[in-house]
C-alpha atoms as a PDB file:
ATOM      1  CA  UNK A   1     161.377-331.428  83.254  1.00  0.00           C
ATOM      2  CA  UNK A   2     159.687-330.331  79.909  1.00  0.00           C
ATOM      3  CA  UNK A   3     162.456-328.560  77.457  1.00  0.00           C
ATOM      4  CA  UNK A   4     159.305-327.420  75.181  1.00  0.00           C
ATOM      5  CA  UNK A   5     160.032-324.109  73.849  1.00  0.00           C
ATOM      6  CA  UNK A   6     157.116-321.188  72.433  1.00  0.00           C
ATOM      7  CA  UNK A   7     156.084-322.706  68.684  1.00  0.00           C
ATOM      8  CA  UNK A   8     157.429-319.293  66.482  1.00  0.00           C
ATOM      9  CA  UNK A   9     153.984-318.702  64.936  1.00  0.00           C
ATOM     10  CA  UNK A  10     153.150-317.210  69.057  1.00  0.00           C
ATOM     11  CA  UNK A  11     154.039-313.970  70.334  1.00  0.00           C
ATOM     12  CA  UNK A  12     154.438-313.677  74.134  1.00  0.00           C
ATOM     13  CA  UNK A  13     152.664-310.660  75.488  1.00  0.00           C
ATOM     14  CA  UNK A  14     153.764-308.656  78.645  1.00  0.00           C
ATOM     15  CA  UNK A  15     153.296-305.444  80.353  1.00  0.00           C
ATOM     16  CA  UNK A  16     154.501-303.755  83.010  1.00  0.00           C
ATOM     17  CA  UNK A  17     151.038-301.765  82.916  1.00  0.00           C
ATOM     18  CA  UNK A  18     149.277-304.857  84.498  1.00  0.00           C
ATOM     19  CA  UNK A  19     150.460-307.354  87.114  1.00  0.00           C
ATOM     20  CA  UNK A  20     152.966-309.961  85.616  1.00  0.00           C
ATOM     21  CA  UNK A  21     151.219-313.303  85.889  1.00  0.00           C
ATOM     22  CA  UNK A  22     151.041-315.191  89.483  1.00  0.00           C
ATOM     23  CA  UNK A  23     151.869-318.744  87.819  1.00  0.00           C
ATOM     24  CA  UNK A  24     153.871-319.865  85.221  1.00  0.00           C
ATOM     25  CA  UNK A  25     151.659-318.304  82.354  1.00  0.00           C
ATOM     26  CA  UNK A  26     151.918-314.896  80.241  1.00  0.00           C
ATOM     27  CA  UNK A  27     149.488-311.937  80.225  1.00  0.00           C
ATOM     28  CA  UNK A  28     148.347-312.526  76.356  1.00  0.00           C
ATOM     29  CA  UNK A  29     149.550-314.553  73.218  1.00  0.00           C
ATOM     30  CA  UNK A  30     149.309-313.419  69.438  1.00  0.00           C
ATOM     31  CA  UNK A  31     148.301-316.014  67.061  1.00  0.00           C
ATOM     32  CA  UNK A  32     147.962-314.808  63.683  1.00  0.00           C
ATOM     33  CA  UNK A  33     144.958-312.003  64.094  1.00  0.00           C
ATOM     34  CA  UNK A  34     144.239-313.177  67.425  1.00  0.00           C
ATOM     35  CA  UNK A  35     145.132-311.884  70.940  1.00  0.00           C
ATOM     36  CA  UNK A  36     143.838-314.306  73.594  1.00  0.00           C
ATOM     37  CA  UNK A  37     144.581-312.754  77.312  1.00  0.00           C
ATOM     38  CA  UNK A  38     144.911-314.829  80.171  1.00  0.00           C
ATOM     39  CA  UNK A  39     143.347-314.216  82.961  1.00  0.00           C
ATOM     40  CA  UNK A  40     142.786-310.544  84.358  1.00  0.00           C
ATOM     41  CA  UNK A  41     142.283-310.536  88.367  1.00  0.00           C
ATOM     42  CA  UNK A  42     142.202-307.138  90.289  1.00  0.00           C
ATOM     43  CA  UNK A  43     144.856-306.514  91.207  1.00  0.00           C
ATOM     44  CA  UNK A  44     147.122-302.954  91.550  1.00  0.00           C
ATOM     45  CA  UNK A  45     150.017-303.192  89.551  1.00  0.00           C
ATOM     46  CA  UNK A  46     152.210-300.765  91.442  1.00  0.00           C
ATOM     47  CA  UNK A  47     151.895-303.619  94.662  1.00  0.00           C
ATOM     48  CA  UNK A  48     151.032-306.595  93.248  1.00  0.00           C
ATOM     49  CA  UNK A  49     148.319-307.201  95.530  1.00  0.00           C
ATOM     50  CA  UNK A  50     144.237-307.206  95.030  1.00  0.00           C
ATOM     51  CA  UNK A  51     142.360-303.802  95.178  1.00  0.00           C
ATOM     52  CA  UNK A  52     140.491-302.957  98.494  1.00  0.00           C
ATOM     53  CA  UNK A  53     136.893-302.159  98.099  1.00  0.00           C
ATOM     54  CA  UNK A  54     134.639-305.479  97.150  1.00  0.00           C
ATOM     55  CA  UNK A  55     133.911-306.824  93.821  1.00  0.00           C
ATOM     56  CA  UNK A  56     133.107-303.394  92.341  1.00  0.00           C
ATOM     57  CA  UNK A  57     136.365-302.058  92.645  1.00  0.00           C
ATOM     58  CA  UNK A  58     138.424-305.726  91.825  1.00  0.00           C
ATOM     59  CA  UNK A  59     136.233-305.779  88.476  1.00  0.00           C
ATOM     60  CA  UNK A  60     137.280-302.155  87.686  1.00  0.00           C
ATOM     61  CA  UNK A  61     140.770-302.940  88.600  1.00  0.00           C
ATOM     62  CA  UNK A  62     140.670-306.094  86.473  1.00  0.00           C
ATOM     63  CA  UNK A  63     139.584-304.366  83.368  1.00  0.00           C
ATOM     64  CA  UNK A  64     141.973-301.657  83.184  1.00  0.00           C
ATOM     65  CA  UNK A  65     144.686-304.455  83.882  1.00  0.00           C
ATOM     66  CA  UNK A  66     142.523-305.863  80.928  1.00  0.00           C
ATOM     67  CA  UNK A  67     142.854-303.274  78.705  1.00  0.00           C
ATOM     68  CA  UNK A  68     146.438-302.734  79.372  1.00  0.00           C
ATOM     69  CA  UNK A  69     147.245-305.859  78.275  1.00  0.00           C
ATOM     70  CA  UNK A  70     145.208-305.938  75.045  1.00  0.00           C
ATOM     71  CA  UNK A  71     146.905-302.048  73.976  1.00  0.00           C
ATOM     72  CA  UNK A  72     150.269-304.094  74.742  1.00  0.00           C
ATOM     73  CA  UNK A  73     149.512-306.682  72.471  1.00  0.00           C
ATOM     74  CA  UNK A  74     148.376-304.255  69.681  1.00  0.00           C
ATOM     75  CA  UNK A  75     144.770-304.171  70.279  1.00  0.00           C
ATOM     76  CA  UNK A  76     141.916-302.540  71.766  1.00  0.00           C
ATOM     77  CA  UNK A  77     138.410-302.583  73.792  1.00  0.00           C
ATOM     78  CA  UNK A  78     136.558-302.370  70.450  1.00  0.00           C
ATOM     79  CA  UNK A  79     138.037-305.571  69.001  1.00  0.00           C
ATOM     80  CA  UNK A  80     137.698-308.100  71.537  1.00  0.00           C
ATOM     81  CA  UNK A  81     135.232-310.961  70.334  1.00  0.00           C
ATOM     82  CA  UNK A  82     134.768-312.939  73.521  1.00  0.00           C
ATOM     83  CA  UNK A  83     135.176-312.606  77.217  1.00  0.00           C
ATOM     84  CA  UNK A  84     134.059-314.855  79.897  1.00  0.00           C
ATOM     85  CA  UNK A  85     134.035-313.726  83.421  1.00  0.00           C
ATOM     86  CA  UNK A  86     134.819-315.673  86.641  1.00  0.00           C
ATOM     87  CA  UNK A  87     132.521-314.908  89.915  1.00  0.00           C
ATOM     88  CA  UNK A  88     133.201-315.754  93.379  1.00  0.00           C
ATOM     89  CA  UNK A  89     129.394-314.745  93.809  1.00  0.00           C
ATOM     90  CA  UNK A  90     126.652-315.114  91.131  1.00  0.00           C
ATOM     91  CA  UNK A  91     125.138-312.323  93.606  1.00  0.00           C
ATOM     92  CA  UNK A  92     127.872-309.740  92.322  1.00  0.00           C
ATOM     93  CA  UNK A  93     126.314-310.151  88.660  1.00  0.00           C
ATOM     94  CA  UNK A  94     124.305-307.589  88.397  1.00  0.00           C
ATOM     95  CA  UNK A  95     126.859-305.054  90.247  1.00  0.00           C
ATOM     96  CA  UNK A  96     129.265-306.372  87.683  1.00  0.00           C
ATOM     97  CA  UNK A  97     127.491-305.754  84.589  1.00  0.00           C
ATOM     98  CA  UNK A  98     126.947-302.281  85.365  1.00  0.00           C
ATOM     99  CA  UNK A  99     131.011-301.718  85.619  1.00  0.00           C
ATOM    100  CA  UNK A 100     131.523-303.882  82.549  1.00  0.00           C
ATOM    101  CA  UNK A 101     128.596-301.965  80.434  1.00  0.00           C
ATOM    102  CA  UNK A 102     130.379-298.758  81.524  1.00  0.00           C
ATOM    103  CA  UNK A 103     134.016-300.115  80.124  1.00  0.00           C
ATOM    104  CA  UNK A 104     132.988-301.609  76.923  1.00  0.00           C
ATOM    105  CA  UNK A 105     130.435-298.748  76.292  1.00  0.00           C
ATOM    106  CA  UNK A 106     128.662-299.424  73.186  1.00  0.00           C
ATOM    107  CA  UNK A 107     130.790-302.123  72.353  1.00  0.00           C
ATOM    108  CA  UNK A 108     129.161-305.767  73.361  1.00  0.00           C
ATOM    109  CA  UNK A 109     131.323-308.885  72.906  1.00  0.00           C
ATOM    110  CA  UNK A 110     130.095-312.284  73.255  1.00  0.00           C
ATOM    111  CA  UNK A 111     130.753-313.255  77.043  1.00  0.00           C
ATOM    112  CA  UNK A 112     130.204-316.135  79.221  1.00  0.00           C
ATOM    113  CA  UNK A 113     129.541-315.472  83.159  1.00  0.00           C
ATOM    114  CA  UNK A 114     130.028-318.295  85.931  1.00  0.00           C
ATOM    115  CA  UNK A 115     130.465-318.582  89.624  1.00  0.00           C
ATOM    116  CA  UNK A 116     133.695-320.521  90.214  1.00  0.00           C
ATOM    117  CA  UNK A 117     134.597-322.334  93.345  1.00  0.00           C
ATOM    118  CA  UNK A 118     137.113-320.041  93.999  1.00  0.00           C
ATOM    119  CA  UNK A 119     139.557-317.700  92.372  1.00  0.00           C
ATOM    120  CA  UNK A 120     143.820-317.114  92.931  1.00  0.00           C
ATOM    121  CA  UNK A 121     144.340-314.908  95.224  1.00  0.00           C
ATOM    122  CA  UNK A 122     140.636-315.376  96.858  1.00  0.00           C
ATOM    123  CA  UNK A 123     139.781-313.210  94.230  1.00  0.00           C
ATOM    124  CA  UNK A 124     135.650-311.730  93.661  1.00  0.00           C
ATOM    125  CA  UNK A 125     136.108-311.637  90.107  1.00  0.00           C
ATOM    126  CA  UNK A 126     138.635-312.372  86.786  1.00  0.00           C
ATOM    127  CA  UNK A 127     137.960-312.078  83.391  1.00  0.00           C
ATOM    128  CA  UNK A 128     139.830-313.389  79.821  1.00  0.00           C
ATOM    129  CA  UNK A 129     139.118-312.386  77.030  1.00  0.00           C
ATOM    130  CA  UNK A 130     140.401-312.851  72.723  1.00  0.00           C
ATOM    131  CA  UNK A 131     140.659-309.668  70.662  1.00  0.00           C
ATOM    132  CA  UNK A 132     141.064-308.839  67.075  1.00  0.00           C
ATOM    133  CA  UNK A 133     144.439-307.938  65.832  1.00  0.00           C
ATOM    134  CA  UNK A 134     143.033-306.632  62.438  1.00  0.00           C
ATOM    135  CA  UNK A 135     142.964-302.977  61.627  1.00  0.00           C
END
């Protein structure tokens, strides 16, 4: 058994505003002006399972878990540098892009996309992402 503890120059990041993690992993950790957030899946905080309704309605469940996590850690939609974003289904791209343009409105981080095996959970889709902490 490992006794290695967090190095003080990271901040563990939690919510109660998006599902606590499923493994042993936090939702986001500060380093310096960095926030980098874990993975984001779908699912409904208030039950702690995934969102009914396909990958439209996991994706828009994922980033408002998303963005829950980054106000929690101090920062916002409008700072984060880089995303990448985990398909079950290169198929669901385009119906994903059109949920993600319409959350990050004008706002256009660098992102990766790619269709995974599979996802926890048998997830459609899950997305990470590091933010700014600067003002």
């Amino acid at each position: 058994m490992s006794s290695t503890n967090t190095h003080p120059s990271l901040s563990l990041v939690s919510t109660s505003n998006a599902p606590a993690a499923v493994g042993p992993y936090t939702q986001a950790i500060k380093l310096g002006d960095l926030l980098f957030l874990s993975g984001s899946l779908g699912i409904d905080p208030a039950v702690g399972k995934l969102v009914d309704g396909g990958v439209e309605a996991q994706a828009e469940q994922a980033l408002k878990n998303l963005k829950a996590v980054l106000e929690a850690g101090g920062s916002e939609l409008g700072k984060v540098v880089k995303t990448t974003v985990f398909l079950a289904s290169m198929d669901d791209f385009v119906p994903v892009n059109t949920i993600y343009a319409k959350f990050f409105g004008n706002h256009k981080p660098a992102r990766s996309a790619v269709q995974v095996a599979r996802l926890p959970l048998n997830a459609l889709f899950e997305i990470e992402c590091i933010a700014s902490l600067k003002d």
